[in-house]
Protein backbone atom coordinates (compact mmCIF):
# COMPACT_ATOMS: atom_id res chain seq x y z
CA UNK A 1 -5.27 17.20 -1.01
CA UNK A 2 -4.32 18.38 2.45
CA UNK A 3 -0.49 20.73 1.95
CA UNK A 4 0.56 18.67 5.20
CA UNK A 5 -0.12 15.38 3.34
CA UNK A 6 2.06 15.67 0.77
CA UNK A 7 4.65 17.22 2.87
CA UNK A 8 4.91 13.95 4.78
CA UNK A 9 8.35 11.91 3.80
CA UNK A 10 8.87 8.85 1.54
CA UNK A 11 9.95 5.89 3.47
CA UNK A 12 12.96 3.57 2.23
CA UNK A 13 14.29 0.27 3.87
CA UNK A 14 17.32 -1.27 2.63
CA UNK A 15 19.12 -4.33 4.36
CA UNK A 16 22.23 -1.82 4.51
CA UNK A 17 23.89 0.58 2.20
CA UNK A 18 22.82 -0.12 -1.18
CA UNK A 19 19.62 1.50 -0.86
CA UNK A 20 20.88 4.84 -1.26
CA UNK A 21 21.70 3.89 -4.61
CA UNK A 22 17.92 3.97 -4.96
CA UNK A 23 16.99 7.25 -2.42
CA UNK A 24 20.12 8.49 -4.98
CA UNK A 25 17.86 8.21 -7.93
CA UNK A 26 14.24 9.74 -5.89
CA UNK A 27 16.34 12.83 -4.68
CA UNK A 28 17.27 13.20 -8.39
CA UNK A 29 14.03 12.66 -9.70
CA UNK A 30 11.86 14.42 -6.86
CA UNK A 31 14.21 17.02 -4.79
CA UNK A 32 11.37 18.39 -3.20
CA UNK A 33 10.17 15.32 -1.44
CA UNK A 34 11.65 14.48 2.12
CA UNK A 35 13.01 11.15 3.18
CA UNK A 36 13.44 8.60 5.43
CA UNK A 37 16.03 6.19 4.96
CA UNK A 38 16.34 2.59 7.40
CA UNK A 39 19.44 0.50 6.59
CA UNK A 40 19.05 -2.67 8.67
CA UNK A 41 23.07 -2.60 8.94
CA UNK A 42 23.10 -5.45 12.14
CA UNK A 43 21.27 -8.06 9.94
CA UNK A 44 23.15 -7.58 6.43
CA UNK A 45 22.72 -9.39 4.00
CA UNK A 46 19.15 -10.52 3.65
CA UNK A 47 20.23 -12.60 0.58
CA UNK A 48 21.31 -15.23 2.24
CA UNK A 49 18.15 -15.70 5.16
CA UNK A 50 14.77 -18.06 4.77
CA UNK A 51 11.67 -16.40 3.43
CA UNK A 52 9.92 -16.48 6.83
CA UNK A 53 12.85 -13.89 7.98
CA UNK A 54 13.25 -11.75 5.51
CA UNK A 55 9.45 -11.06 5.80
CA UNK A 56 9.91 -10.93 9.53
CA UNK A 57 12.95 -8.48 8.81
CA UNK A 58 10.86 -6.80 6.60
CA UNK A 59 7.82 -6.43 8.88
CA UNK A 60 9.93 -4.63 11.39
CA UNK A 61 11.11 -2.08 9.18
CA UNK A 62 7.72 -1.15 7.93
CA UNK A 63 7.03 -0.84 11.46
CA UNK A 64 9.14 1.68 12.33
CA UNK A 65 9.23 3.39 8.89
CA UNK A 66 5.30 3.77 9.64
CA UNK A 67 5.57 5.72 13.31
CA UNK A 68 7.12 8.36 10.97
CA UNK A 69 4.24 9.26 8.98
CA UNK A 70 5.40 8.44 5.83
CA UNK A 71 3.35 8.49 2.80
CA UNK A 72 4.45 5.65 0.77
CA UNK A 73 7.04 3.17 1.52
CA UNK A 74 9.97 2.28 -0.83
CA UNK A 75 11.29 -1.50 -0.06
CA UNK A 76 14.91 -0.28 -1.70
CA UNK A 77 16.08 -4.42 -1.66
CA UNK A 78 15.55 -6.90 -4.31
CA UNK A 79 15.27 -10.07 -1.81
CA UNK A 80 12.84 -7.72 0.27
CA UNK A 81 10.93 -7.08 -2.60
CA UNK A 82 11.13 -11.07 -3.89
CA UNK A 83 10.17 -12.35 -0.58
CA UNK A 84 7.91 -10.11 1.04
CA UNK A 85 6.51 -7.29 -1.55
CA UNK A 86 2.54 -9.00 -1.05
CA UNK A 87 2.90 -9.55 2.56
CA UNK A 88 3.75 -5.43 3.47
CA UNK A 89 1.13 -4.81 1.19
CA UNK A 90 -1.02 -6.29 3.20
CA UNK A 91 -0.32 -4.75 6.20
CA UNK A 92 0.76 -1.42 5.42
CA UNK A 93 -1.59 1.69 5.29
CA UNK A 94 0.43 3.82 2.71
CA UNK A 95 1.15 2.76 -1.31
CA UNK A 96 3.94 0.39 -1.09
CA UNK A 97 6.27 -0.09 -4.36
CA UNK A 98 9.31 -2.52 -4.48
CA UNK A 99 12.23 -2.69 -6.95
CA UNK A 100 11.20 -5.82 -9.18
CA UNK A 101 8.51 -4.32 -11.49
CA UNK A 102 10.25 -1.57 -12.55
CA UNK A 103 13.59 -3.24 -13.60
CA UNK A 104 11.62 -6.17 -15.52
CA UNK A 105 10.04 -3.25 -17.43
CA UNK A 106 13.15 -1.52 -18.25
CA UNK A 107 14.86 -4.98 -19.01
CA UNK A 108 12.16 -6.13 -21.72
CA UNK A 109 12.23 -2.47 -22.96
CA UNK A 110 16.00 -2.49 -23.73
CA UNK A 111 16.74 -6.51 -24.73
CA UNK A 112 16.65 -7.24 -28.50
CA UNK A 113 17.28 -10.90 -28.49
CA UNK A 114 14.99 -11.87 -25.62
CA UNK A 115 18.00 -13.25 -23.48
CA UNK A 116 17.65 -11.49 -19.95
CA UNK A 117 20.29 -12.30 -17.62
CA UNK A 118 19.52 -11.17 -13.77
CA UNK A 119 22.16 -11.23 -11.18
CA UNK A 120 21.71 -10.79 -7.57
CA UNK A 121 21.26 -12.37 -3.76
CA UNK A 122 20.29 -15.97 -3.84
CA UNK A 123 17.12 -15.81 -2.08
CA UNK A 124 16.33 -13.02 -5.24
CA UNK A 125 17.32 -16.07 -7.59
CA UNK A 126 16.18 -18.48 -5.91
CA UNK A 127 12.21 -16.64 -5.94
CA UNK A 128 12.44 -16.64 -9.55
CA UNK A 129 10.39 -13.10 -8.81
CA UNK A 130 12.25 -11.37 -12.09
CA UNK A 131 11.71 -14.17 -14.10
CA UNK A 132 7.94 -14.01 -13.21
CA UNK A 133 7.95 -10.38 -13.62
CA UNK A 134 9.86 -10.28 -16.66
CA UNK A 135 7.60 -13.58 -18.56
CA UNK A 136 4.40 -11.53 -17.53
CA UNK A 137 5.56 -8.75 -19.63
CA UNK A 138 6.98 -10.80 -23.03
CA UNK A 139 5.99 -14.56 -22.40
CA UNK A 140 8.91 -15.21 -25.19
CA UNK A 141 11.62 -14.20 -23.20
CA UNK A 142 14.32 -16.46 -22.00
CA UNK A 143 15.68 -15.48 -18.33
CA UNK A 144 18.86 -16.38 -16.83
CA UNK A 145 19.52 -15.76 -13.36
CA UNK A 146 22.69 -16.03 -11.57
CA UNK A 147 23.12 -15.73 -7.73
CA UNK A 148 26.73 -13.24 -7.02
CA UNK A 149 26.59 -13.59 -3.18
CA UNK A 150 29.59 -11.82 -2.50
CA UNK A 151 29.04 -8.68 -4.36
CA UNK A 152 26.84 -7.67 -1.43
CA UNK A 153 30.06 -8.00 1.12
CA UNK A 154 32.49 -6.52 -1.63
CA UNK A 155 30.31 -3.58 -1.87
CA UNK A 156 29.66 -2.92 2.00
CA UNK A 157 33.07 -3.25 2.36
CA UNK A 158 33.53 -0.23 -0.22
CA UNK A 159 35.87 -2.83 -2.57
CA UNK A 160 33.94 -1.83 -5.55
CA UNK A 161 37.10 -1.30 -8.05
CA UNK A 162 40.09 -3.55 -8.18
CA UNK A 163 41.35 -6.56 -8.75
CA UNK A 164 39.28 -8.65 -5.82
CA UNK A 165 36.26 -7.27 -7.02
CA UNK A 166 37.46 -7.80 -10.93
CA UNK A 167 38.57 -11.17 -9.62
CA UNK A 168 34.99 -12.03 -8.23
CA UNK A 169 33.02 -10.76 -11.03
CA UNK A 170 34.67 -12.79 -13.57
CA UNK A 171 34.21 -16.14 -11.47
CA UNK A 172 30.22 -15.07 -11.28
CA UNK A 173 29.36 -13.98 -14.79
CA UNK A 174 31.60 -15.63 -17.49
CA UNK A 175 28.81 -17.74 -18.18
CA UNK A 176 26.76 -14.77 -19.38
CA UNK A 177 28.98 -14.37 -22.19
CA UNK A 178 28.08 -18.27 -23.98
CA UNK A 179 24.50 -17.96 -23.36
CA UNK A 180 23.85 -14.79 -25.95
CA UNK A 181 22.49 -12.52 -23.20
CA UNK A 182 22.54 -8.60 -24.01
CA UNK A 183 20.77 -7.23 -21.46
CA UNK A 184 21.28 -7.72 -17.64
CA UNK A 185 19.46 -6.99 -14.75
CA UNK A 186 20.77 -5.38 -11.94
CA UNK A 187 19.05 -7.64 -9.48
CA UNK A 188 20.17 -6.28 -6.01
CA UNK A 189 20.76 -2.41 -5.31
CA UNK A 190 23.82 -2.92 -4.06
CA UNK A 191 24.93 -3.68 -7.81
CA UNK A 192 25.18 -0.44 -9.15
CA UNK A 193 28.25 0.33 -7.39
CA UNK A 194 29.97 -2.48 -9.06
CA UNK A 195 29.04 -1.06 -12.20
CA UNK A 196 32.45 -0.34 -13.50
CA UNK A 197 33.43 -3.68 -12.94
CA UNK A 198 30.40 -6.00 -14.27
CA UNK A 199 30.45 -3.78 -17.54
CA UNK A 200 34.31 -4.58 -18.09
CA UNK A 201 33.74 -8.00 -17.45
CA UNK A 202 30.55 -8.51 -19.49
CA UNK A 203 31.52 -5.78 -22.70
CA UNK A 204 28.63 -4.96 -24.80
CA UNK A 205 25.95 -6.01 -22.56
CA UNK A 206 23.28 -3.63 -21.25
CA UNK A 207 23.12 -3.19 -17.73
CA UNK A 208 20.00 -2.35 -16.05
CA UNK A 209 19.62 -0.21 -13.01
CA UNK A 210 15.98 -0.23 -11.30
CA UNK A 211 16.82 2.14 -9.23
CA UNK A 212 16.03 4.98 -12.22
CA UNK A 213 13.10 2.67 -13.45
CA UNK A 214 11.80 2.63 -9.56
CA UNK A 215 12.32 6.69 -9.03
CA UNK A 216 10.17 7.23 -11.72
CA UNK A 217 7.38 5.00 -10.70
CA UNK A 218 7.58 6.90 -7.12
CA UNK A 219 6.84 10.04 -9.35
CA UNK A 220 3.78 8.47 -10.99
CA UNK A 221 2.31 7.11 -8.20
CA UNK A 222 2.44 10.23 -5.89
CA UNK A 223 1.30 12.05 -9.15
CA UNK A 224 -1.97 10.24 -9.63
CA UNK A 225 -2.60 10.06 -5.62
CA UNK A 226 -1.97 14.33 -5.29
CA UNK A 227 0.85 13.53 -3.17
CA UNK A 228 3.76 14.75 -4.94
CA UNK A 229 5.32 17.82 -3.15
CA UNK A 230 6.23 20.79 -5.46
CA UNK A 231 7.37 23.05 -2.31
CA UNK A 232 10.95 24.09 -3.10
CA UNK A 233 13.43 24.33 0.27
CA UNK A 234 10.97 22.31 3.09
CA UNK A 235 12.62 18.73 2.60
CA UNK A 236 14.52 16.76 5.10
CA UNK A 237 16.85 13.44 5.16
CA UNK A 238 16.67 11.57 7.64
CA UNK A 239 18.50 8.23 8.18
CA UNK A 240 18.37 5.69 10.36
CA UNK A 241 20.65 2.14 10.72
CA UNK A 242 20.46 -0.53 13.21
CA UNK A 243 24.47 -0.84 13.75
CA UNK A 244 27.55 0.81 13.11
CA UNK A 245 26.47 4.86 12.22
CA UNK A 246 30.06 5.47 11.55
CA UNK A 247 31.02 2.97 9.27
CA UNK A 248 27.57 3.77 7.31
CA UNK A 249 28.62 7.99 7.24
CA UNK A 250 31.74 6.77 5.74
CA UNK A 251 30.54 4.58 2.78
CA UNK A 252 27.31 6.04 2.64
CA UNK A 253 28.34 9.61 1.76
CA UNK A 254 30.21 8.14 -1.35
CA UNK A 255 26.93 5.66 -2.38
CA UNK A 256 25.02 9.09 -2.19
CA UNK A 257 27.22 11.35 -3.76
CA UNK A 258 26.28 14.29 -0.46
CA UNK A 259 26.73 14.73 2.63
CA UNK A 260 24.55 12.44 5.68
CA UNK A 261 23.83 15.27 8.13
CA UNK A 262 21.81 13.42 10.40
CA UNK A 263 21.72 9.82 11.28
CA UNK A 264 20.36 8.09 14.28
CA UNK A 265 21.37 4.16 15.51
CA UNK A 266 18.16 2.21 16.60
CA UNK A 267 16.89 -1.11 17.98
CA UNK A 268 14.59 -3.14 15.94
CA UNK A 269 12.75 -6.18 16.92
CA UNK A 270 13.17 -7.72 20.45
């Protein structure tokens, strides 16, 4: 394999923010690869559009995440993934993974009474894609899913602790606690940051985080296509957004846990 192959960046899309929560986990689990990062910040939140455009959306992204040479493409949002996962495959010339897959894995791995509960967008509900994804792996498993809207706002917002958030959270998921669920999926990236909160609300339930599950998968795939990069000290981040740069430094930095030294604002669609 060509050195200038695998020295081409992996290629994220996010609806906004809570994508970094997955290009968190790939830096972590492949610092020598570089990155390219799209948050489509002017159309936030997918969760609550039609199919036909959040694969339009979607479509767009890959689009402009392809004029930078990447060499696989990460769709870093669950309704992206739900929605339009088979249709990017389709059209796109590099391996394309989503975040579904990997967190039914991890969620069939870790439950022991077969009662999944997934929370996320309600187009990600509403697709039924974990349930699918989850019943593919262990037929015998009963899924639950429950649509949390508002977490998506709450987190973009940066109210991730606190009693609004607390507030929210408890409205959403006190029905996991009658239904004997012990593991729960972490159906929209933007989750993780309410971490803190869904655990205190749903105690002794295990929370799943694809973004870990999907990092790893990156690995294996660039591993078996001799693309994985092993040079130490030639990696870049770059980011991109289609509105508000500043606002998506501030919160970003903090979803990241570094610093955003570069970030450009762009014009998608049209």
């Amino acid at each position: 394999m060509n050195l200038a192959k695998r020295n081409r960046p992996v290629g994220v899309f996010d609806s906004g923010i809570g994508g970094l929560t997955v290009l968190k986990e790939i830096i972590k689990e492949l610092p020598c690869e570089s990155t390219i990062y799209l948050g489509d910040t002017a159309r936030v939140p997918y969760g609550i559009r039609s199919p036909e455009t959040v694969i339009r959306y979607s479509f767009e992204n890959t689009r402009f995440l392809s004029t930078k040479d990447i060499k696989l493409l990460v769709v870093a949002c669950n309704t992206a993934s739900s929605v339009s996962l088979d249709a990017i495959k389709s059209r796109a010339s590099v391996p394309v993974i989503g975040v579904i897959e990997p967190g039914a894995k991890a969620a069939v791995k870790a439950t022991r009474n077969k009662k999944i509960g997934v929370i996320g967008t309600e187009a990600t509900v509403r697709s039924s894609s974990y349930t699918k994804a989850i019943r593919a792996i262990d037929g015998d498993v009963e899924v639950f899913g429950l649509a949390c809207p508002l977490f998506v706002p709450l987190v973009e917002e940066g109210w991730t602790e606190g009693t609004i958030a607390t507030m929210i959270a408890e409205k959403y998921l006190c029905d996991i606690r009658g239904k004997g669920i012990d593991t729960v999926v972490l159906g929209c990236t933007h989750y993780p940051l309410l971490k803190n909160v869904i655990t205190d609300v749903v105690k002794g339930v295990e929370l799943i985080d694809s973004a870990i599950e999907t990092s790893r998968e990156i690995k294996t795939i660039l591993e078996a296509l001799d693309l994985k990069n092993e040079e130490k000290g030639v990696q870049s981040r770059g980011f991109y957004v289609t509105d508000s740069p500043e606002r998506f430094l501030k919160v970003g930095e903090q979803f990241l846990g570094q610093k955003i030294e570069q970030i450009e604002k762009i014009v998608l669609g049209g």
